[in-house]
C-alpha atoms as a PDB file:
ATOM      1  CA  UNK A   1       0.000   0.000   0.000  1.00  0.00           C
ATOM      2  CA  UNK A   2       1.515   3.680  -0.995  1.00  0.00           C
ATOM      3  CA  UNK A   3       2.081   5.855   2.153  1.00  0.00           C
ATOM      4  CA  UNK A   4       3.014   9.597   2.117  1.00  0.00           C
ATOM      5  CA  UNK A   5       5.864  10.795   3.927  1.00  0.00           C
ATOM      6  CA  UNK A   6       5.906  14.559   5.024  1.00  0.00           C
ATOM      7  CA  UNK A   7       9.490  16.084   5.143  1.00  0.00           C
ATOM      8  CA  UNK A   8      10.851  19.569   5.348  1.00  0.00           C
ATOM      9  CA  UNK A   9       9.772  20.742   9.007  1.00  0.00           C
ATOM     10  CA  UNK A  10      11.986  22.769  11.028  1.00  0.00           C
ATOM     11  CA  UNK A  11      12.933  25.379  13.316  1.00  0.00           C
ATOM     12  CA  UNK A  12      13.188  28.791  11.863  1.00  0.00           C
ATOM     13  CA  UNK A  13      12.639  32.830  13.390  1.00  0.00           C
ATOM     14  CA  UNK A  14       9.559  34.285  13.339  1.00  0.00           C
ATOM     15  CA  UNK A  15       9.027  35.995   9.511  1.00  0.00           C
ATOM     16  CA  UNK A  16      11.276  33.239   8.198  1.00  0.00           C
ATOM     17  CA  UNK A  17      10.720  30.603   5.551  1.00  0.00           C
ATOM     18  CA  UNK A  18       9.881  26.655   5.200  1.00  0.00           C
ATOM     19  CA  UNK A  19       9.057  24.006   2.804  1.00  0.00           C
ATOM     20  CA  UNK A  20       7.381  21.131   3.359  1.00  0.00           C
ATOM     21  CA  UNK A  21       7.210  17.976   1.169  1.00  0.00           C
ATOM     22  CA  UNK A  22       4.536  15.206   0.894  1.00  0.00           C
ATOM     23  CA  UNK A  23       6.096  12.373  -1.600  1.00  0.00           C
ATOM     24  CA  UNK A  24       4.239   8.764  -1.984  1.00  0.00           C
ATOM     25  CA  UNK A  25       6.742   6.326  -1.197  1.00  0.00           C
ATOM     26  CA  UNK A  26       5.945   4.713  -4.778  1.00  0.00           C
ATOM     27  CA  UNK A  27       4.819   5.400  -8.015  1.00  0.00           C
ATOM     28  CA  UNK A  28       1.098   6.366  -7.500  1.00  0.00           C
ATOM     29  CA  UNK A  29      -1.593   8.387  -9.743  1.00  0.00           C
ATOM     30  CA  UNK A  30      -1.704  11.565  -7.343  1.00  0.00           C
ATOM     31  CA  UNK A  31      -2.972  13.652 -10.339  1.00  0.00           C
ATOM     32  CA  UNK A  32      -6.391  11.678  -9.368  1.00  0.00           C
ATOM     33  CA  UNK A  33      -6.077  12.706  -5.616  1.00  0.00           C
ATOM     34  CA  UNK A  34      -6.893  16.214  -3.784  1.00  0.00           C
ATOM     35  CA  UNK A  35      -4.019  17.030  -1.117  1.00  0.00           C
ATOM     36  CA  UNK A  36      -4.707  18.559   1.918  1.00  0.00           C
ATOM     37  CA  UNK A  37      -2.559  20.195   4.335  1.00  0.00           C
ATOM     38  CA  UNK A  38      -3.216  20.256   8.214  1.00  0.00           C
ATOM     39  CA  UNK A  39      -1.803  21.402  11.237  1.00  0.00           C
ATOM     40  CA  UNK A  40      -2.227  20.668  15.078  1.00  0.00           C
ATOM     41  CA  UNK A  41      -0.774  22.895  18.054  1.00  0.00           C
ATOM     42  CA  UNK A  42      -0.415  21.439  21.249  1.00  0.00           C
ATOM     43  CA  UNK A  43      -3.707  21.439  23.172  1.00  0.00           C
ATOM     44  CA  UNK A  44      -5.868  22.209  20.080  1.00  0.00           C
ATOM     45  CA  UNK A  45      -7.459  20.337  17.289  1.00  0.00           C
ATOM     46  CA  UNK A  46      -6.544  19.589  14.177  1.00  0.00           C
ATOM     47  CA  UNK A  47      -6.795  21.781  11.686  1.00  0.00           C
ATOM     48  CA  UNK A  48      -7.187  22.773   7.759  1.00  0.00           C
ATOM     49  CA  UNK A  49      -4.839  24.748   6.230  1.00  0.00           C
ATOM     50  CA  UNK A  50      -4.424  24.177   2.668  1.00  0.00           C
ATOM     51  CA  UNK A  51      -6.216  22.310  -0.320  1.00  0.00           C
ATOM     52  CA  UNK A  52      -5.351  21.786  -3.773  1.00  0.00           C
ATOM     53  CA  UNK A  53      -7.624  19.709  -6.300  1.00  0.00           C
ATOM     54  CA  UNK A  54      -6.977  17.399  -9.067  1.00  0.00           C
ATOM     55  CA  UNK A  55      -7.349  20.863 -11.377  1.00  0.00           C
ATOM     56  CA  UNK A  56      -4.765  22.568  -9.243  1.00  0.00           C
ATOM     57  CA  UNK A  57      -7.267  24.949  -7.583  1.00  0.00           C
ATOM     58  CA  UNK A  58      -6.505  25.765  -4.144  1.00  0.00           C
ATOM     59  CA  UNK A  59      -7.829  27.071  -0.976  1.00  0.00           C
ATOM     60  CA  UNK A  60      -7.020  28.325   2.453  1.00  0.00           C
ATOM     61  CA  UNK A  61      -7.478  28.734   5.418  1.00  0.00           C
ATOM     62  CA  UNK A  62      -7.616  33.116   6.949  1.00  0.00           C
ATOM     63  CA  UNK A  63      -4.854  32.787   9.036  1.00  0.00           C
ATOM     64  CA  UNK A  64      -2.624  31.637   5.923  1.00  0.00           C
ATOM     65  CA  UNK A  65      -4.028  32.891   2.958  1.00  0.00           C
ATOM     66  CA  UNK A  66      -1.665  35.554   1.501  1.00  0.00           C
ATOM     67  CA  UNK A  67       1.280  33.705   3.133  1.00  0.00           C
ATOM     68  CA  UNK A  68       1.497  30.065   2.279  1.00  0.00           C
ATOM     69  CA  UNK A  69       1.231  28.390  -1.243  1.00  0.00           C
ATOM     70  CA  UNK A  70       0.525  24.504  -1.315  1.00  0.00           C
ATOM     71  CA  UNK A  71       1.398  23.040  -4.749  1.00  0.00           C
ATOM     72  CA  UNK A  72       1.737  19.567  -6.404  1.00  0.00           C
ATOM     73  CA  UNK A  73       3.810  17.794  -8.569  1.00  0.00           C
ATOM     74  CA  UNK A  74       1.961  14.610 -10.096  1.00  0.00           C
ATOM     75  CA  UNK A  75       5.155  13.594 -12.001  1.00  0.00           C
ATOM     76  CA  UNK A  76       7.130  13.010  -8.722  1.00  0.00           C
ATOM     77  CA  UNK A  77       4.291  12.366  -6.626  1.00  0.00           C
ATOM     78  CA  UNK A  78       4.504  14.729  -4.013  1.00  0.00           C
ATOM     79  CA  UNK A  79       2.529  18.043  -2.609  1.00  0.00           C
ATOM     80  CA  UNK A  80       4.149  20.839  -1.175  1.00  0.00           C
ATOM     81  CA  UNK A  81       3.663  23.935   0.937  1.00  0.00           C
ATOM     82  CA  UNK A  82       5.730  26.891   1.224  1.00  0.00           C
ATOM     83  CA  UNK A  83       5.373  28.667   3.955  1.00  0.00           C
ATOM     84  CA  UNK A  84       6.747  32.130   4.179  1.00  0.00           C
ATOM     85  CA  UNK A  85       6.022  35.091   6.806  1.00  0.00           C
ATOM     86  CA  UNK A  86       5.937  32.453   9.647  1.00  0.00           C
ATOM     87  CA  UNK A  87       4.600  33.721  13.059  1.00  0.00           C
ATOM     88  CA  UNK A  88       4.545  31.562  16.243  1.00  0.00           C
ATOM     89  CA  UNK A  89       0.650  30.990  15.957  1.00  0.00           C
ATOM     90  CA  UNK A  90       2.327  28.525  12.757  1.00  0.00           C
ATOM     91  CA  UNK A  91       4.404  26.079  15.034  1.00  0.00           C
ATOM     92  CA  UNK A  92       2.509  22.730  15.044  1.00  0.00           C
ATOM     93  CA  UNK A  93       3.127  19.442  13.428  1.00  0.00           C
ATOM     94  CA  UNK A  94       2.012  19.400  10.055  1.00  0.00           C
ATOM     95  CA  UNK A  95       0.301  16.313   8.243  1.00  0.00           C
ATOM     96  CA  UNK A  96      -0.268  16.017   4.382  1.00  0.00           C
ATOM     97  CA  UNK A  97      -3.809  14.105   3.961  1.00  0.00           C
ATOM     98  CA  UNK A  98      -4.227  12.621   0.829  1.00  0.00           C
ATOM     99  CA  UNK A  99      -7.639  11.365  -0.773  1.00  0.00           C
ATOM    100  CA  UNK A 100      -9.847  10.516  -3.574  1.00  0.00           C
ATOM    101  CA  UNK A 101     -11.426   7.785  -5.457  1.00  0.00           C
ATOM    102  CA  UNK A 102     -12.743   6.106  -1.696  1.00  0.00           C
ATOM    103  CA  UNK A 103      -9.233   5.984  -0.691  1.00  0.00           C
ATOM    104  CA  UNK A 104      -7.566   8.298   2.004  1.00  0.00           C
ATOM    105  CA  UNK A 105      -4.278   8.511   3.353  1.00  0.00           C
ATOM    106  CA  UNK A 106      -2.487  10.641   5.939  1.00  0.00           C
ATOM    107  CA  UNK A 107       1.192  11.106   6.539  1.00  0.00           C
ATOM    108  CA  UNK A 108       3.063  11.343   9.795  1.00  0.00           C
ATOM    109  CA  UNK A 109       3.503  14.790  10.362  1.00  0.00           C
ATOM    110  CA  UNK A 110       6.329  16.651  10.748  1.00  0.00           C
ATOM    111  CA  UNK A 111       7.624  19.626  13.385  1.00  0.00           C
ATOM    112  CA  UNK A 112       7.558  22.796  12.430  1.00  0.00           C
ATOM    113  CA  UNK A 113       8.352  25.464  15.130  1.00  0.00           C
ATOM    114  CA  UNK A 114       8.484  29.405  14.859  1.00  0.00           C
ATOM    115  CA  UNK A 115      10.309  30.936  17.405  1.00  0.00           C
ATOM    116  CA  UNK A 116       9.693  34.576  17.867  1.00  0.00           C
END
């Protein structure tokens, strides 16, 4: 079964810059699958931060519009999201969720932390 493995988290200052990855870990149709990105801060829920569709078309949430992109690439297989601008409120761990077609798959998150 194909998993997706998030990469890419980090520390960095507050108005500094990251990139996360989300790459299957084997060939697989992502151009048929709509990426998500979420996020989840100690003591608070989960939540959405960035989708793209199988067109491409993407939404966000308010507190990120403006500053983060998310992306794909269905030739390698992988979804990104840049995140520039970062602010404290950003430091959680990040999960790519990846679905479509009755299937669904999330990653294992990864750490990103904004220190101000």
């Amino acid at each position: 079964q194909v998993q997706f493995v998030e990469s890419g988290g980090g520390l960095v200052q507050s108005g500094g810059s990251l990139s996360l990855s989300c790459a299957a870990s084997r060939s697989s149709f992502i151009s048929r699958y709509t990426g998500d990105w979420y996020r989840q801060a100690p003591g608070k829920q989960r939540e959405l931060v960035a989708t793209i569709d199988t067109r491409g078309s993407t939404t966000y949430a308010d507190s990120t519009k403006g500053r983060f992109t998310i992306s794909r690439d269905n030739l390698k297989n992988t979804f990104r999201l840049q995140m520039n601008d970062l602010e404290s409120d950003d430091t959680a761990v990040y999960y790519c969720h990846v679905w479509g077609f009755g299937d669904e798959y999330w990653g294992q998150g990864t750490q990103v932390t904004v220190s101000s």
